[in-house]
C-alpha atoms as a PDB file:
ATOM      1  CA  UNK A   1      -5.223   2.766  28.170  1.00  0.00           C
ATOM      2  CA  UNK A   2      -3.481   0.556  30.950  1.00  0.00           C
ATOM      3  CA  UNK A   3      -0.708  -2.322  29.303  1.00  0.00           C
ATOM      4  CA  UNK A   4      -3.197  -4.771  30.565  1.00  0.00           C
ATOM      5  CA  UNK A   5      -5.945  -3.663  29.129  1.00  0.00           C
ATOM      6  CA  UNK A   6      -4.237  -2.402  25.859  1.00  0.00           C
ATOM      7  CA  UNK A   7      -2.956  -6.831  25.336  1.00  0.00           C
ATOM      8  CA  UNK A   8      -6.479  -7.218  26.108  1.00  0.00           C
ATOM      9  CA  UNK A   9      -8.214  -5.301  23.446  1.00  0.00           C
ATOM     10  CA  UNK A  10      -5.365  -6.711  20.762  1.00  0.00           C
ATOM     11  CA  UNK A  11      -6.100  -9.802  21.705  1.00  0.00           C
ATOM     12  CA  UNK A  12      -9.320 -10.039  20.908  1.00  0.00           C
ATOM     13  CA  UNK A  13      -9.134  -7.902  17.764  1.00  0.00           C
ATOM     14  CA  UNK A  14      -6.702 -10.746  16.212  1.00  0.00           C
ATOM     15  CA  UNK A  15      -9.187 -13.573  17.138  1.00  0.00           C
ATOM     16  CA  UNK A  16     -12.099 -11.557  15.120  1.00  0.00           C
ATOM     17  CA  UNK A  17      -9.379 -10.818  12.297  1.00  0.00           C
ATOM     18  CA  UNK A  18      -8.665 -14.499  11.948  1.00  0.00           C
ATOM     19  CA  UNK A  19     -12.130 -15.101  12.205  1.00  0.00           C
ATOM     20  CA  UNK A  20     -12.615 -13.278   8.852  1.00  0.00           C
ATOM     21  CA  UNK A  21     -10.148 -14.560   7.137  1.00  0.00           C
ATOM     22  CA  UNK A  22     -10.422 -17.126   3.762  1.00  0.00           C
ATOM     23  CA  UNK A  23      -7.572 -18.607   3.542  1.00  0.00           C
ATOM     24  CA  UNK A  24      -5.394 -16.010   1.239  1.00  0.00           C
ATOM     25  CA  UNK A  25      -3.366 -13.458   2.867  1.00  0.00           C
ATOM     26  CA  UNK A  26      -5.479 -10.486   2.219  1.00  0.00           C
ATOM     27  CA  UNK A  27      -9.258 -11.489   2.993  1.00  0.00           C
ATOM     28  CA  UNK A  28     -12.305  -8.935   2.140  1.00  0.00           C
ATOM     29  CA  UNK A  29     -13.891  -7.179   5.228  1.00  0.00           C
ATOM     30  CA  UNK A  30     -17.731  -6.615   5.500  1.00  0.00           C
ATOM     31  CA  UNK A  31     -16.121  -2.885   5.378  1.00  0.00           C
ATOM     32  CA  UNK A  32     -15.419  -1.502   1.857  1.00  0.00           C
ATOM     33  CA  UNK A  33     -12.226  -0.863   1.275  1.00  0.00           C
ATOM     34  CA  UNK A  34     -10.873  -2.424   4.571  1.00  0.00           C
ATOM     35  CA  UNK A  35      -9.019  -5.889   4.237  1.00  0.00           C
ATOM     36  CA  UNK A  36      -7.994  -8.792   6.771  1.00  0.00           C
ATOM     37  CA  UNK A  37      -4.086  -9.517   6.523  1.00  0.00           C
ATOM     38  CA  UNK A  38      -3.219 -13.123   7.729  1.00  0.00           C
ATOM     39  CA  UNK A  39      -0.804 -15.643   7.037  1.00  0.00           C
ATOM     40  CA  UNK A  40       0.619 -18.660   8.880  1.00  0.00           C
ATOM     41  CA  UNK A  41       4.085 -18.422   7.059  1.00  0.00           C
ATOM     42  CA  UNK A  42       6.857 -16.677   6.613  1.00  0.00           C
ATOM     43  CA  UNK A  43       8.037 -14.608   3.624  1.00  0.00           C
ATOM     44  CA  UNK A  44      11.166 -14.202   2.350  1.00  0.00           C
ATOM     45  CA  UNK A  45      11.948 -10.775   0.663  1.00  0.00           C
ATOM     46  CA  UNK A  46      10.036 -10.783  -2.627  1.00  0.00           C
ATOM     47  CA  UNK A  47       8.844  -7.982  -4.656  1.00  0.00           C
ATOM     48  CA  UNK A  48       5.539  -6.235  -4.317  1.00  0.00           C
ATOM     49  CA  UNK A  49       3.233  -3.421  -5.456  1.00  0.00           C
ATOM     50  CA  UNK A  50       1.506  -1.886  -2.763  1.00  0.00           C
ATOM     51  CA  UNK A  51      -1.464   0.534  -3.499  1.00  0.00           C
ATOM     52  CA  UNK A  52      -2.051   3.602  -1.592  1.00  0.00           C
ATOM     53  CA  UNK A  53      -2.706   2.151   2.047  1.00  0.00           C
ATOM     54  CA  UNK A  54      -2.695   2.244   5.563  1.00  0.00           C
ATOM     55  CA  UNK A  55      -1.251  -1.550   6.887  1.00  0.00           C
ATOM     56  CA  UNK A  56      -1.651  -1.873  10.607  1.00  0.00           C
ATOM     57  CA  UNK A  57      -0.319  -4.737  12.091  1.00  0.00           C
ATOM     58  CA  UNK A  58      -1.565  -6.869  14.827  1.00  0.00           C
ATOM     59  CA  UNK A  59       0.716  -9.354  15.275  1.00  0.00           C
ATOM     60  CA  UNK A  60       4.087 -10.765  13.692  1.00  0.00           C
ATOM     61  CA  UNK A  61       5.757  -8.375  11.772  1.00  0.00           C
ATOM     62  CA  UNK A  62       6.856  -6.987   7.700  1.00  0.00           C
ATOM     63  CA  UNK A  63      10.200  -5.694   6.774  1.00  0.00           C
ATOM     64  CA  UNK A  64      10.204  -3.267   3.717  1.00  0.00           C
ATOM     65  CA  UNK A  65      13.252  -2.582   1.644  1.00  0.00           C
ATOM     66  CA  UNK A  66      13.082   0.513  -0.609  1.00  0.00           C
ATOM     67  CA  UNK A  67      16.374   0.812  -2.360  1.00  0.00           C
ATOM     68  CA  UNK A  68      18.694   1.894   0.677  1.00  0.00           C
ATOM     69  CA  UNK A  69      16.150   2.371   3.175  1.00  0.00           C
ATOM     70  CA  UNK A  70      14.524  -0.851   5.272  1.00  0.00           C
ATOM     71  CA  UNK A  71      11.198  -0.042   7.313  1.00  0.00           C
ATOM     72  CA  UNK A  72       9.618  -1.846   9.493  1.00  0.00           C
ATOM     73  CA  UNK A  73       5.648  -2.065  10.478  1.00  0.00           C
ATOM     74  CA  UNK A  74       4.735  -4.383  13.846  1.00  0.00           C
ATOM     75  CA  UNK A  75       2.326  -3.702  16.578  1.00  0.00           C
ATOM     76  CA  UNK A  76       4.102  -0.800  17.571  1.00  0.00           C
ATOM     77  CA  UNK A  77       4.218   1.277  14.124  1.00  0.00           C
ATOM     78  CA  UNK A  78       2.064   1.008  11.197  1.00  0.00           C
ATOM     79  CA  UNK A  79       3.152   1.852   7.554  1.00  0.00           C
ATOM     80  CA  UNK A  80       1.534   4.581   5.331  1.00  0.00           C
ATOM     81  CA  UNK A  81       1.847   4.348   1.763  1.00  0.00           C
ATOM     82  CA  UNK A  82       0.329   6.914  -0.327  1.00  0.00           C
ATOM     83  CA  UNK A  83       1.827   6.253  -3.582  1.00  0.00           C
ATOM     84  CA  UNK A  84       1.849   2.932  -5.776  1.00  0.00           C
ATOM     85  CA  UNK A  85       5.180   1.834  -4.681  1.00  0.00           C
ATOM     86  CA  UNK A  86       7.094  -1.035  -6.221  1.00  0.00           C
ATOM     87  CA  UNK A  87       9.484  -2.333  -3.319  1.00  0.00           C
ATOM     88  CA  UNK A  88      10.781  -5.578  -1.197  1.00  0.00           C
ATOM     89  CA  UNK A  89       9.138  -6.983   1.630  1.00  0.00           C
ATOM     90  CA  UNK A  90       9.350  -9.937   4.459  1.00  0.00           C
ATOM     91  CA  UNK A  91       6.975 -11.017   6.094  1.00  0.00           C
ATOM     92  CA  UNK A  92       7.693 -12.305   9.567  1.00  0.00           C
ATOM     93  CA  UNK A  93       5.147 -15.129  10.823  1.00  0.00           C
ATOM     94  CA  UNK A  94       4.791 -18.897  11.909  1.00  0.00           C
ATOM     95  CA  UNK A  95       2.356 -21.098  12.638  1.00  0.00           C
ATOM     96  CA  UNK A  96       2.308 -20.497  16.651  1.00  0.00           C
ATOM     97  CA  UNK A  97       2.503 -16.678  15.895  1.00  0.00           C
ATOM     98  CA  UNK A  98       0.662 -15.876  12.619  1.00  0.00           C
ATOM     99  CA  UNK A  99       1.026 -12.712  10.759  1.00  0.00           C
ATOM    100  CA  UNK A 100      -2.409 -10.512  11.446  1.00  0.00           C
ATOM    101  CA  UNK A 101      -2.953  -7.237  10.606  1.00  0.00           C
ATOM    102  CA  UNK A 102      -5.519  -4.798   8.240  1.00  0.00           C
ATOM    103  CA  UNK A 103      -4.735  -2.546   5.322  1.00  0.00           C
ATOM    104  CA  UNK A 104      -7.267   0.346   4.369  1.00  0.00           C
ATOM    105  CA  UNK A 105      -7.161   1.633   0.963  1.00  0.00           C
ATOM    106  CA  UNK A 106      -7.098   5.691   1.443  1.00  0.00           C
ATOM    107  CA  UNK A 107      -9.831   6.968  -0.742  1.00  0.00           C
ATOM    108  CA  UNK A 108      -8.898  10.529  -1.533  1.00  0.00           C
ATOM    109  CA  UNK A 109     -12.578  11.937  -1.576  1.00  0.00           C
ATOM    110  CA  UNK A 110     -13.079  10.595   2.513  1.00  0.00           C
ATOM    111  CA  UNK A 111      -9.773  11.924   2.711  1.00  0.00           C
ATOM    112  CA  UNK A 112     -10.604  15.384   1.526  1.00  0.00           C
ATOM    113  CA  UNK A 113     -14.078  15.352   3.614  1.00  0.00           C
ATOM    114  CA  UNK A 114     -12.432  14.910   6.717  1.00  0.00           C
ATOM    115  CA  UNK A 115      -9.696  17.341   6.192  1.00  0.00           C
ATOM    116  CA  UNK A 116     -12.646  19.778   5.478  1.00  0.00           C
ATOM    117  CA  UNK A 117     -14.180  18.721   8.753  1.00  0.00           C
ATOM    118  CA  UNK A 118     -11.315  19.114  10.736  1.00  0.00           C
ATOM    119  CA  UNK A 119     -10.785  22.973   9.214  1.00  0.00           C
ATOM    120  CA  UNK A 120      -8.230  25.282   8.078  1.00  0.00           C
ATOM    121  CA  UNK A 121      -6.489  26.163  11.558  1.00  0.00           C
ATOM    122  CA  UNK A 122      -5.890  22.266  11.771  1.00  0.00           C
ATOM    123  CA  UNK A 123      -5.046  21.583   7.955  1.00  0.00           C
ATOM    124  CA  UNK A 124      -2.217  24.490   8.301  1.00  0.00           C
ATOM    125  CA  UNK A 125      -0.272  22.369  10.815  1.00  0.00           C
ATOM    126  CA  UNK A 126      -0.004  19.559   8.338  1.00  0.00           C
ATOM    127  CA  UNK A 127       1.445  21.986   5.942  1.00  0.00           C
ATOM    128  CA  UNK A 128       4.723  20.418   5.593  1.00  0.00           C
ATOM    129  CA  UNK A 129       5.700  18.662   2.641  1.00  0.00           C
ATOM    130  CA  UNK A 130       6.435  15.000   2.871  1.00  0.00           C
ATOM    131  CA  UNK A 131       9.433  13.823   0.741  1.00  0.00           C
ATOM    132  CA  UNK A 132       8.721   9.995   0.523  1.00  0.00           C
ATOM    133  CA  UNK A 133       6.129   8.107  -0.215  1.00  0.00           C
ATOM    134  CA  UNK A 134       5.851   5.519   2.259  1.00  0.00           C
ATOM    135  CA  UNK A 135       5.928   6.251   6.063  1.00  0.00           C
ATOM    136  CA  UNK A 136       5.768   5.038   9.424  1.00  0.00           C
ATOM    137  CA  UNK A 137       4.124   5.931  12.647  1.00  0.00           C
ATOM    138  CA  UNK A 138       4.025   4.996  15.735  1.00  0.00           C
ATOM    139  CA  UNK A 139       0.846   3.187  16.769  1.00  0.00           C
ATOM    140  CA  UNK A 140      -1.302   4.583  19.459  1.00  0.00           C
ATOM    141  CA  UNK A 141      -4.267   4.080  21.748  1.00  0.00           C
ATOM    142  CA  UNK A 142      -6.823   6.158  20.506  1.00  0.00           C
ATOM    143  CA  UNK A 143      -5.971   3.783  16.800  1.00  0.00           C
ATOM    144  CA  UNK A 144      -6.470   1.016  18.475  1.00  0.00           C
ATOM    145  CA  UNK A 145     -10.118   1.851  20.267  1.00  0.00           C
ATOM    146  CA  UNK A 146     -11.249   3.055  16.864  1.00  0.00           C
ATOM    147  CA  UNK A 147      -9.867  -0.459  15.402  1.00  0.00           C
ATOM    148  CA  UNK A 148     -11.550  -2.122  18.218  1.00  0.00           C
ATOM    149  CA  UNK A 149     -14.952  -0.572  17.417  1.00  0.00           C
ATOM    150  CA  UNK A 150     -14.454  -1.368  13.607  1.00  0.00           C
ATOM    151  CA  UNK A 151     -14.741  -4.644  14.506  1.00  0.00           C
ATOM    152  CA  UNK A 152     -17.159  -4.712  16.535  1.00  0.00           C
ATOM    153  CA  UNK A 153     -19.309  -2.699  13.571  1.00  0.00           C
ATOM    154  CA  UNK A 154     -18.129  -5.997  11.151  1.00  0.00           C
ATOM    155  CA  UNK A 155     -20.519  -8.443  13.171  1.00  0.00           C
ATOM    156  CA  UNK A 156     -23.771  -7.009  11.576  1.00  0.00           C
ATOM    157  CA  UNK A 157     -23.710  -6.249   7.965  1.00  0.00           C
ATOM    158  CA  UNK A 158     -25.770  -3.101   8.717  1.00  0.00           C
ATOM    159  CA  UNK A 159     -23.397  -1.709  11.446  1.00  0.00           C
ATOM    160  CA  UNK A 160     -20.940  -2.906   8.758  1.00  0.00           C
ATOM    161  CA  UNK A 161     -22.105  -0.548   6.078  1.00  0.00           C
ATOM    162  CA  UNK A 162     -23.069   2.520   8.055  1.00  0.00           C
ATOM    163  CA  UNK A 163     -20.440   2.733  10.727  1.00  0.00           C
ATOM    164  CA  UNK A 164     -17.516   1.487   8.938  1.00  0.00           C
ATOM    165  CA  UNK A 165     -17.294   4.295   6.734  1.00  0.00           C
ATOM    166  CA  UNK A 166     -17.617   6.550   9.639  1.00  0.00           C
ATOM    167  CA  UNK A 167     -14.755   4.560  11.661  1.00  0.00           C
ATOM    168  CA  UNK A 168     -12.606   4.699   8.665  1.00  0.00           C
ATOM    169  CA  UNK A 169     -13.449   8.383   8.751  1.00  0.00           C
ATOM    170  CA  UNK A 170     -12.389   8.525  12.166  1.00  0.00           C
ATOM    171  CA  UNK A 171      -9.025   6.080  11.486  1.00  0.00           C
ATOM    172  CA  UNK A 172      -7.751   8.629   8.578  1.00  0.00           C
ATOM    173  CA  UNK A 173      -8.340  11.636  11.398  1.00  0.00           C
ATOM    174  CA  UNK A 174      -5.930   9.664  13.725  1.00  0.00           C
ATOM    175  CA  UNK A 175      -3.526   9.038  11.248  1.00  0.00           C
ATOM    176  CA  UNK A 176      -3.534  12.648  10.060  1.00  0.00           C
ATOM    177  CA  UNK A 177      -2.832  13.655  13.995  1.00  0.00           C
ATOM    178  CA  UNK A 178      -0.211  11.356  14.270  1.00  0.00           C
ATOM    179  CA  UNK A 179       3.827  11.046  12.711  1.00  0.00           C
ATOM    180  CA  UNK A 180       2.629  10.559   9.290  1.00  0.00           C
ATOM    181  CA  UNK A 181      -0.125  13.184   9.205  1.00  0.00           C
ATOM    182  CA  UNK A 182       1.907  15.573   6.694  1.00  0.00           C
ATOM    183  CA  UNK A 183       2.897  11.946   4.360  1.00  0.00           C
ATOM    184  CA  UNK A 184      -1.318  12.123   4.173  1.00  0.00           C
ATOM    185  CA  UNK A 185      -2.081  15.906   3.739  1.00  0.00           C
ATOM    186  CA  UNK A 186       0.064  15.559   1.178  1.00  0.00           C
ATOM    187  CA  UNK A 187      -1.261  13.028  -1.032  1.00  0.00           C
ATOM    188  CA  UNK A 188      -4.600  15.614  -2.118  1.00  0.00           C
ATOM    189  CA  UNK A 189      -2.196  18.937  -1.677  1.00  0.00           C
ATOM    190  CA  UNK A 190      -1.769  19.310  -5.245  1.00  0.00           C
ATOM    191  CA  UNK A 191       0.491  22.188  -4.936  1.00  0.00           C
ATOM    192  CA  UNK A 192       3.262  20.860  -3.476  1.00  0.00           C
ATOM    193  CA  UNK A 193       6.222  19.083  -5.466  1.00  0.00           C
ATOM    194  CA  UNK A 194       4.702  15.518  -3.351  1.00  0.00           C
ATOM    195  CA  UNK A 195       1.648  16.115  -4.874  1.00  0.00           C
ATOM    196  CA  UNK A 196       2.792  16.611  -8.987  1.00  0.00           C
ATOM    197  CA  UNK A 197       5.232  13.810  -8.664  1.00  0.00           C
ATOM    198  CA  UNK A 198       2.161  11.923  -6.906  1.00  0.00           C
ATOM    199  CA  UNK A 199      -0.446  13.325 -10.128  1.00  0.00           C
ATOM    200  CA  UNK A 200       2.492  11.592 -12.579  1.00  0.00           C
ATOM    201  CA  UNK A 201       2.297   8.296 -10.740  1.00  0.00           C
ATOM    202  CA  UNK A 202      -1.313   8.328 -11.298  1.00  0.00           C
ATOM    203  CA  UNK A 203      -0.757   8.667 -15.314  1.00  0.00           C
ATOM    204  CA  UNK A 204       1.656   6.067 -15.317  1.00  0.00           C
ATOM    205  CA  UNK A 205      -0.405   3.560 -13.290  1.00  0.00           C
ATOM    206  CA  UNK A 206      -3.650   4.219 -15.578  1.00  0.00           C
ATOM    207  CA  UNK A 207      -1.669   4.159 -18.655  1.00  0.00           C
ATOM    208  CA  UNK A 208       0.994   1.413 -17.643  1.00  0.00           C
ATOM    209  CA  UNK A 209       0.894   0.124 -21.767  1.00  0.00           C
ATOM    210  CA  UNK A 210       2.418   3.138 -23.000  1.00  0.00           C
ATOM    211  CA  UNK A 211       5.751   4.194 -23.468  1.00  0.00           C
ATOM    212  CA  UNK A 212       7.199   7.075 -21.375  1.00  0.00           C
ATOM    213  CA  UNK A 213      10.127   9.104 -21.375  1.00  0.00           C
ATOM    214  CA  UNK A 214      11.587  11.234 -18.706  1.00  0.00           C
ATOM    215  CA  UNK A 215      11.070  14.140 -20.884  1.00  0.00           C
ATOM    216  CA  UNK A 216       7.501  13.448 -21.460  1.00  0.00           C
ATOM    217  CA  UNK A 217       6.517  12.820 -17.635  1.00  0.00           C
ATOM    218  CA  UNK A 218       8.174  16.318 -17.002  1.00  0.00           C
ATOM    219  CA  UNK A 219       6.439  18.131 -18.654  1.00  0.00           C
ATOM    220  CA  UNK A 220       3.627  17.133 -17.552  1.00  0.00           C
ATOM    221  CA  UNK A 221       4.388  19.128 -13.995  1.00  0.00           C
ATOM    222  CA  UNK A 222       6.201  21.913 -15.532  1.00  0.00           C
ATOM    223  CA  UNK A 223       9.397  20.875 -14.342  1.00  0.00           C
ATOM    224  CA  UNK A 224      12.801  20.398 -15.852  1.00  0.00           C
ATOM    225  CA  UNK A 225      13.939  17.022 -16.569  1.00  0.00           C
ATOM    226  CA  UNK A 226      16.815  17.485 -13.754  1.00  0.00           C
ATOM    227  CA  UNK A 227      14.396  18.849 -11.298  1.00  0.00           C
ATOM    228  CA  UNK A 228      12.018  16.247 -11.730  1.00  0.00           C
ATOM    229  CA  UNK A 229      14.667  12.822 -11.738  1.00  0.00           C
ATOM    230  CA  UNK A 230      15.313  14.479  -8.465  1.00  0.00           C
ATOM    231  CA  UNK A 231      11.760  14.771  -6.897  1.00  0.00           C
ATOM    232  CA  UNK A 232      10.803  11.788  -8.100  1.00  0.00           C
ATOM    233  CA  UNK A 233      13.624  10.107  -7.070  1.00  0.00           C
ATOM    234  CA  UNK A 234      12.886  11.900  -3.135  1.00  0.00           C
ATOM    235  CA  UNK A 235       9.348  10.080  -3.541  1.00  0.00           C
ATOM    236  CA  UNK A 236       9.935   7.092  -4.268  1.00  0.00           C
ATOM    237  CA  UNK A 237      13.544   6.348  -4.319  1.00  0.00           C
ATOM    238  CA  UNK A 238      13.891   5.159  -7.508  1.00  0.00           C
ATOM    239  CA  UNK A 239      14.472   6.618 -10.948  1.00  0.00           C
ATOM    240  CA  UNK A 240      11.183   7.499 -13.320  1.00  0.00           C
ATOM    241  CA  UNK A 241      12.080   4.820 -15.554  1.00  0.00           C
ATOM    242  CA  UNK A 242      12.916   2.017 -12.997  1.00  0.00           C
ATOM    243  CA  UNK A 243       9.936   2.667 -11.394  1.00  0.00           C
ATOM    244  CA  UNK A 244       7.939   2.358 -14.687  1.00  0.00           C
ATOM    245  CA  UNK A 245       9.932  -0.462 -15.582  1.00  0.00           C
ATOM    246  CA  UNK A 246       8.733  -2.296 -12.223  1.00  0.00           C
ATOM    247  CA  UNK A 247       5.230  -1.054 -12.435  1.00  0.00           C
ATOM    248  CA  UNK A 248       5.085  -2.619 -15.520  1.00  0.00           C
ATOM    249  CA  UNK A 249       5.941  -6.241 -14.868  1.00  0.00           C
ATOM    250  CA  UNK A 250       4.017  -6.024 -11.452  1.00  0.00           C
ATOM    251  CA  UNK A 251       0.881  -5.326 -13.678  1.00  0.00           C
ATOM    252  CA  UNK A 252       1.786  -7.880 -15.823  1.00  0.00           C
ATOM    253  CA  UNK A 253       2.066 -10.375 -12.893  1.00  0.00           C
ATOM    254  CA  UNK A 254      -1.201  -9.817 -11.928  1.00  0.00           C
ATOM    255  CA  UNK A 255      -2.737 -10.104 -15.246  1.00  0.00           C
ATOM    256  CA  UNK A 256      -1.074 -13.290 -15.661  1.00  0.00           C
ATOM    257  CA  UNK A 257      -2.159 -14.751 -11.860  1.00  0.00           C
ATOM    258  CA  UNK A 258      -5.896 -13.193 -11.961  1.00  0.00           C
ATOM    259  CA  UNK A 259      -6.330 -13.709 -15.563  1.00  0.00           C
ATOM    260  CA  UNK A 260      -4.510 -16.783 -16.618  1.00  0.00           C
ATOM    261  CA  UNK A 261      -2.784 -14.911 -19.311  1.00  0.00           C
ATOM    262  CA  UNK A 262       0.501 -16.280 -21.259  1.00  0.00           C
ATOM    263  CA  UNK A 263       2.980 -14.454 -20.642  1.00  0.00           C
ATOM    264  CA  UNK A 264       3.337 -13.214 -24.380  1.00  0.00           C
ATOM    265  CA  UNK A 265      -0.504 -11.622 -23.810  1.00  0.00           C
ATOM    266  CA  UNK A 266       0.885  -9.541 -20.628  1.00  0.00           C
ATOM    267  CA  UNK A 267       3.868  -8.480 -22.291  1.00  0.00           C
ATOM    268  CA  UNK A 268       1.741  -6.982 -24.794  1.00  0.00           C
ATOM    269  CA  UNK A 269      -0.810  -5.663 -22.556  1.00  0.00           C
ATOM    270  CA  UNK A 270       1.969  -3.350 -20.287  1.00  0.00           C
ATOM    271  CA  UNK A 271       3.585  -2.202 -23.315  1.00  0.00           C
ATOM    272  CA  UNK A 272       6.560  -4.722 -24.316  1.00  0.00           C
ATOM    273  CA  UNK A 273       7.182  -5.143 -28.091  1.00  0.00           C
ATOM    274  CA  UNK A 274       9.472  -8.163 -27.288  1.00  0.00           C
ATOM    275  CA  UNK A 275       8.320 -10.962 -25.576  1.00  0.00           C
ATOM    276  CA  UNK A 276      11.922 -12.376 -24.440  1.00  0.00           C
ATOM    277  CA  UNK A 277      12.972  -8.873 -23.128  1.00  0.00           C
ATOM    278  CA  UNK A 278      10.204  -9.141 -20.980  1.00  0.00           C
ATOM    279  CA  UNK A 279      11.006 -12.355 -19.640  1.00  0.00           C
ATOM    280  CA  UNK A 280      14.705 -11.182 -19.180  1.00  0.00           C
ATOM    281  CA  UNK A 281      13.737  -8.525 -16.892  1.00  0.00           C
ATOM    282  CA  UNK A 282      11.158 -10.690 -15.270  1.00  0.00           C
ATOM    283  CA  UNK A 283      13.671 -13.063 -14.300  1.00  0.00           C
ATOM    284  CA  UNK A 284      16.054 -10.379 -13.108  1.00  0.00           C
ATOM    285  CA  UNK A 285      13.043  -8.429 -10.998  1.00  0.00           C
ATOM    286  CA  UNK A 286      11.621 -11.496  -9.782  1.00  0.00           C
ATOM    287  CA  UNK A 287      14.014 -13.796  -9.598  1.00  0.00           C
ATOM    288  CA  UNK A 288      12.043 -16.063 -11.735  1.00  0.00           C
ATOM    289  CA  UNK A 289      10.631 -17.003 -15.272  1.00  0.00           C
ATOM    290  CA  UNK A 290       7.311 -15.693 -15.588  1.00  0.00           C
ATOM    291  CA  UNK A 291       6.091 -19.708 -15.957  1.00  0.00           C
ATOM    292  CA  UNK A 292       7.801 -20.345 -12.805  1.00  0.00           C
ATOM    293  CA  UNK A 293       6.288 -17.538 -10.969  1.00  0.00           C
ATOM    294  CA  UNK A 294       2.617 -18.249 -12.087  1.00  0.00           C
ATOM    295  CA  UNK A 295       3.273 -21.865 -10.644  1.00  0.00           C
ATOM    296  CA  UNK A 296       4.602 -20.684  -7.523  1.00  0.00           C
ATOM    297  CA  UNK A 297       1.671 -18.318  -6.565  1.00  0.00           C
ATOM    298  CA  UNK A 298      -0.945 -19.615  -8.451  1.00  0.00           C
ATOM    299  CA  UNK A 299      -2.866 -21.528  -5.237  1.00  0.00           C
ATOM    300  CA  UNK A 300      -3.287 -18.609  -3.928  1.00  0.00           C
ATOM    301  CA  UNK A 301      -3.117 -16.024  -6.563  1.00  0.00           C
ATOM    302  CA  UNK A 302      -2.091 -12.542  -5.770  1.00  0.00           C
ATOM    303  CA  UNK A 303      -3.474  -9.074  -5.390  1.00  0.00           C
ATOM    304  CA  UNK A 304      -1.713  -5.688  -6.047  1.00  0.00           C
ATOM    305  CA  UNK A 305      -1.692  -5.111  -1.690  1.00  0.00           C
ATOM    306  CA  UNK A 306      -0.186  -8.750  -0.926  1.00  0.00           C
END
């Protein structure tokens, strides 16, 4: 695809995308599990839970801080996350250039159908393990005609609900043949150490109200406690225990924003016994009370991708 013609299509994918969205920065698409990114403003770093995703951007720009590593995702690399990762991001916008992008939620059964599809000679080059779980690629053209056709399928709710799925389909094929494809493979290759630390994750984010020790998560991979601090740490660059710790008053941030909870009620709810130690290490994580917070993103509320 010629430069030209490349600005072109962009161009008139961002005027659809702003077309669909409602005012908050992540809009619903007529395509399940497929949302519109857009925002008029700049962000400063902040905290924030991202879900397993793919976040292509269009326009303007993020800036991701995971303890000492910063990644960026712009129109010329998208991020893959494939873990719930609690991190730091920026978001780089203004009103003449807005912030415009997409994130797709990777559903592991389409996932696993079109690894099947693409077959075992294919699936073998993947093999590699990936180490981390978020990732960047670089973005390409065949992406970007797929993108442009998703689009084009959003116009008519029918199109919308048919072809979408089978885009998407085709979107998760790209991504598994480009930088990131292993980072993917990975997240429903059970066997390798990506894929225990990633079954963990899962039991912490369904049962965020418990309380967990190291010793406890593993075991539940068969792995020594030093052997496990250190994959786990290789995943998602924090310790087992920070990362429950921020996984915990993320959830609890949400509950209070969606739900209008007190913040007593989400203590409770992600497992704190004491109310002020929660608002301690809210104040520390977020750099604000849990009052203050509410009041600060309550117009718009929040969602675990924002």
């Amino acid at each position: 695809m010629t430069t030209v013609l490349n600005d072109r299509v962009r161009k008139r994918i961002i005027e659809q995308a702003i077309g669909f969205s409602t005012g908050s920065f992540a809009s619903a698409s007529p395509v399940a599990g497929v949302k519109i990114l857009h925002t008029e403003k700049g962000h400063a770093r902040t905290p924030v839970l991202y879900e397993p995703m793919i976040v292509i951007v269009f326009q303007g720009a993020k800036v991701g801080f995971l303890g000492d590593r910063t990644f960026r995702y712009d129109p010329e690399r998208y991020l893959l996350l494939t873990v719930p990762l609690p991190f730091e991001c920026e978001t780089i916008a203004s009103p003449k250039r807005p912030f415009v992008g997409i994130s797709i939620g990777v559903d592991a059964t389409l996932l696993q159908s079109v690894l099947t599809d693409m077959g075992h000679e294919h699936i073998d080059a993947l093999a590699a393990e990936a180490s981390s779980g978020v990732n960047g690629a670089r973005f390409t053209d065949e992406l970007l005609c797929a993108i442009e056709r998703l689009f084009d399928a959003m116009k008519n709710p029918r199109d919308a609900r048919f072809l979408g799925k089978l885009i998407v389909k085709e979107i998760l094929y790209h991504v598994l043949c480009g930088d990131s494809g292993a980072a993917l493979h990975a997240l429903v290759n059970r066997q390798t150490h990506f894929g225990l630390i990633s079954k963990v994750i899962q039991h912490i984010e369904t049962n965020y109200s418990e309380t967990f020790s190291v010793e406890q998560l593993a075991r539940m991979v068969n792995m020594s406690v030093s052997a496990f601090h250190h994959n786990f740490k290789a995943v998602t660059n924090t310790s087992p225990l920070q990362y429950v710790k921020s996984f915990k008053l993320h959830r609890a941030r949400l509950i209070m924003l969606n739900e209008g909870a007190k913040a007593g009620v989400a203590a409770t709810r992600v497992g704190y016994e004491s109310a002020s130690q929660f608002s301690r290490e809210f104040k520390r994580y977020f750099g604000a009370t849990p009052v203050d917070e509410v009041a600060r993103l309550q117009p718009a509320a929040v969602t675990a991708d924002h």
